[in-house]
C-alpha atoms as a PDB file:
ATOM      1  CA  UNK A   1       0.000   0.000   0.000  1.00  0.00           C
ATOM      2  CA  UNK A   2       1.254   3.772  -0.871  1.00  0.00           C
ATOM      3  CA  UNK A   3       1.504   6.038   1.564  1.00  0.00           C
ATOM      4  CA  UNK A   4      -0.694   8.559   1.579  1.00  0.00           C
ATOM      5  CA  UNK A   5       0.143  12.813   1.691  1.00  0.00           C
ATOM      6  CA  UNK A   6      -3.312  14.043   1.120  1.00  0.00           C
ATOM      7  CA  UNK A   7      -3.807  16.583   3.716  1.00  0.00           C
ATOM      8  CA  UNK A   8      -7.542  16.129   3.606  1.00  0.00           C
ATOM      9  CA  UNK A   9      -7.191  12.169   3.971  1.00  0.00           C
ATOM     10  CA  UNK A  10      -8.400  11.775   7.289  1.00  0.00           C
ATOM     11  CA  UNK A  11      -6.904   8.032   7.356  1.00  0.00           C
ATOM     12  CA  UNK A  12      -8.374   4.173   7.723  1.00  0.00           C
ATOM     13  CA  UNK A  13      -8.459   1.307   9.492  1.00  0.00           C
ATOM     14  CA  UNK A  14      -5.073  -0.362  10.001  1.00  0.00           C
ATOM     15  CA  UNK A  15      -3.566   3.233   9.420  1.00  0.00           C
ATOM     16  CA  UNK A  16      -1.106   5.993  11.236  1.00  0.00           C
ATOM     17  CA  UNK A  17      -0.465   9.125  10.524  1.00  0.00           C
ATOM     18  CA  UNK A  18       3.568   9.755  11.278  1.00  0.00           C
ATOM     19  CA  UNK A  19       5.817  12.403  11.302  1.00  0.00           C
ATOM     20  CA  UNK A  20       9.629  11.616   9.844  1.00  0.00           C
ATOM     21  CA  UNK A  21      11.324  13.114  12.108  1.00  0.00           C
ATOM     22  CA  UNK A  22      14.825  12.602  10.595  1.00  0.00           C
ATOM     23  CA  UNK A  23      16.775  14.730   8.369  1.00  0.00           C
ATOM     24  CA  UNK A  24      16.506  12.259   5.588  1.00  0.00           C
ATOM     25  CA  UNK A  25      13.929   9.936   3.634  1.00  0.00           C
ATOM     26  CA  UNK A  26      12.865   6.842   5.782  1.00  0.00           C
ATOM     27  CA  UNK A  27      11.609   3.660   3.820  1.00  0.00           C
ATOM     28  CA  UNK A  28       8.176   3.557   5.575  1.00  0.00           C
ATOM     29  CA  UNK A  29       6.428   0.090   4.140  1.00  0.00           C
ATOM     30  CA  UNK A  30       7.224  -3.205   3.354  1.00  0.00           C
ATOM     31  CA  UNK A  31       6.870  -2.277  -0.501  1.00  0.00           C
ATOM     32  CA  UNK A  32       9.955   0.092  -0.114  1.00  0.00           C
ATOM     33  CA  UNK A  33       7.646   3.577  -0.222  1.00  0.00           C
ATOM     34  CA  UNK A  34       9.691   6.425   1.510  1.00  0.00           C
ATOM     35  CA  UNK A  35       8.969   9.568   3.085  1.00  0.00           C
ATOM     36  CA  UNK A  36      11.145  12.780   2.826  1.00  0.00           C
ATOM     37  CA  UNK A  37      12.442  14.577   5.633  1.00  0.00           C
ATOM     38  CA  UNK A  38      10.160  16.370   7.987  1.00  0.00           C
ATOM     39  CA  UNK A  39       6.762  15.189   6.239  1.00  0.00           C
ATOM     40  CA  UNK A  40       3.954  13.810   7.476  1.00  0.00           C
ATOM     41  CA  UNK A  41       1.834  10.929   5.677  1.00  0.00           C
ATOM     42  CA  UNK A  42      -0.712   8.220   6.659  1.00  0.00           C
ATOM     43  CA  UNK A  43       0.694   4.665   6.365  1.00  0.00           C
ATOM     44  CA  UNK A  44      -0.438   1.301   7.067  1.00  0.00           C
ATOM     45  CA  UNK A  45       1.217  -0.496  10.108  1.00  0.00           C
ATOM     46  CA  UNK A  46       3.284  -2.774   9.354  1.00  0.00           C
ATOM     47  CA  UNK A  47       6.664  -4.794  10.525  1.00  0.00           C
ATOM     48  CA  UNK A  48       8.944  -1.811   9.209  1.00  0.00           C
ATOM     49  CA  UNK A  49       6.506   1.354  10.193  1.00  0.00           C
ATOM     50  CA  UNK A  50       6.392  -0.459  13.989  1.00  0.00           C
ATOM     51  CA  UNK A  51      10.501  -0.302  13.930  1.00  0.00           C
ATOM     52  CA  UNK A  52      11.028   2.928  12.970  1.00  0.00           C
ATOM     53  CA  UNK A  53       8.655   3.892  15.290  1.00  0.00           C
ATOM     54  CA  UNK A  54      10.391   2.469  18.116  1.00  0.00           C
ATOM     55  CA  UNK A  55      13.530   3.616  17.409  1.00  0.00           C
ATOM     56  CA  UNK A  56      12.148   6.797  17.392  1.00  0.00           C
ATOM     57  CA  UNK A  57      13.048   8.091  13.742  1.00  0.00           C
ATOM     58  CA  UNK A  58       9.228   8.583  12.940  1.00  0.00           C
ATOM     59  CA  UNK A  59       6.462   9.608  15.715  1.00  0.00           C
ATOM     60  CA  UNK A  60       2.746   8.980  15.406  1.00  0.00           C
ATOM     61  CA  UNK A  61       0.804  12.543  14.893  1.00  0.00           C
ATOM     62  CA  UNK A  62      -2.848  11.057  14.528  1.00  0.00           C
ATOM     63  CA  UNK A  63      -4.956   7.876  14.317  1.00  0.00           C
ATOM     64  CA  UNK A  64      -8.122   7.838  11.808  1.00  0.00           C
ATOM     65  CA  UNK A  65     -11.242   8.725  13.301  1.00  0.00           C
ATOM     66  CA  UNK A  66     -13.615   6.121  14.630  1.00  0.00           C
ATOM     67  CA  UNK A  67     -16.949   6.205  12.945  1.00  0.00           C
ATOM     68  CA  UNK A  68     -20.229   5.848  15.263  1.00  0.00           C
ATOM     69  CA  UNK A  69     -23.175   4.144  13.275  1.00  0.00           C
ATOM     70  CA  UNK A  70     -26.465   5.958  13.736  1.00  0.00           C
ATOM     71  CA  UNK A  71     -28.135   2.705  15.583  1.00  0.00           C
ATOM     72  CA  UNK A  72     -25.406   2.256  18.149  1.00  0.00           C
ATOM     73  CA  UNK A  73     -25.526   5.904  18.612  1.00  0.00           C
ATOM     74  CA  UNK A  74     -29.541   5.979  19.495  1.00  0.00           C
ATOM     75  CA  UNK A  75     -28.223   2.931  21.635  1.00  0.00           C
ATOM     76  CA  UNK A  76     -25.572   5.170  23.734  1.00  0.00           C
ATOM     77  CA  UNK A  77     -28.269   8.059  24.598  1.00  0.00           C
ATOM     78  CA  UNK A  78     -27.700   8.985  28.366  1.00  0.00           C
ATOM     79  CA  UNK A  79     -29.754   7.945  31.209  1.00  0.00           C
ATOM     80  CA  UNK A  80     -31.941  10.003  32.391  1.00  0.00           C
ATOM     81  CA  UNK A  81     -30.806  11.911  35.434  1.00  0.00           C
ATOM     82  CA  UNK A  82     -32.435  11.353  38.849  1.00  0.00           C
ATOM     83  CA  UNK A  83     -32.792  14.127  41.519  1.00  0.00           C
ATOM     84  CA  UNK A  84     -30.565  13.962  44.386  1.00  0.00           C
ATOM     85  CA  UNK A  85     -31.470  13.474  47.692  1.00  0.00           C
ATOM     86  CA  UNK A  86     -31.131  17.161  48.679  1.00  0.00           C
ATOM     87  CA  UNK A  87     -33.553  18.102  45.701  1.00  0.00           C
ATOM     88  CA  UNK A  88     -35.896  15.739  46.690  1.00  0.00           C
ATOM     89  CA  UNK A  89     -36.401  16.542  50.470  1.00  0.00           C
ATOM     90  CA  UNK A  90     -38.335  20.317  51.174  1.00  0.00           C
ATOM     91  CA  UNK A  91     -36.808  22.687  53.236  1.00  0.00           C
ATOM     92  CA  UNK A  92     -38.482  24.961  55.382  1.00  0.00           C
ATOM     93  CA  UNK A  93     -38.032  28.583  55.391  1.00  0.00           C
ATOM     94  CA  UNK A  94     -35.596  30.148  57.599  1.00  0.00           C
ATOM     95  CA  UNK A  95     -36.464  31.835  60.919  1.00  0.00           C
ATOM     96  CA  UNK A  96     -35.625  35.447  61.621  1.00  0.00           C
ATOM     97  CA  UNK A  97     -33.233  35.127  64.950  1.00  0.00           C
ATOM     98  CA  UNK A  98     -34.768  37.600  67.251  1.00  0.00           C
ATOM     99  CA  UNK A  99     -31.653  39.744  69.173  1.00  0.00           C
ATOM    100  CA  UNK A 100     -30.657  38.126  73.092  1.00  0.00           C
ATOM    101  CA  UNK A 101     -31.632  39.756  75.320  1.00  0.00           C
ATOM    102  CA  UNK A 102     -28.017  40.417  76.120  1.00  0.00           C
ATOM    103  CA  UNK A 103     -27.822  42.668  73.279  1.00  0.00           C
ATOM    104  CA  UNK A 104     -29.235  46.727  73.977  1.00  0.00           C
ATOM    105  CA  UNK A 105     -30.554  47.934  70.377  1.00  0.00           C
ATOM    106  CA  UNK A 106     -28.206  50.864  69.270  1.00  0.00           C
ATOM    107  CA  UNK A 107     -29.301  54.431  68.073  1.00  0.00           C
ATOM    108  CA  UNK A 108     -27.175  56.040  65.139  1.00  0.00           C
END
């Protein structure tokens, strides 16, 4: 499979996007494909993508997007959400505290 440098390709299954991180052009698939210096293109993992990879001469910068099918999203709605218990239990109205008697009302 070719790699792919379509900025708009937004990848596929079995696919990374990765970064060549390297001052030179890196042999990137099992085909022989390359990929110049400082570009980014979506490849297929493979045996040869994994190794460069770990040896740190290309670095993952995105992962295709996972597509949600319309059923399994009517599927995933959220429960609905219960009241807690402080919502559920009335409160009375606070009192007015009337002043001690130890207090003398002041005049301004």
């Amino acid at each position: 499979m070719k790699i792919n440098l379509d900025p708009t390709f937004a990848g596929a299954s079995g696919m990374l996007k990765v970064w060549n991180a390297t001052g030179g052009a890196l042999q990137v698939t099992d085909e022989g494909h390359l990929l110049d210096s400082h570009q980014t293109a979506w490849v297929k993992e493979s045996p040869v993508l994994v190794s460069l990879l770990d040896e740190g001469f290309l670095t993952v910068v995105g992962e295709p997007a996972k597509k949600v099918s319309k059923s399994k999203a009517k599927q995933e709605e959220p429960a609905p959400i219960e009241p807690s218990v402080e919502e559920s239990v009335p409160v009375a109205p606070a009192e007015e505290s009337e002043p001690s008697s130890n207090e003398e009302p002041t005049d301004i």
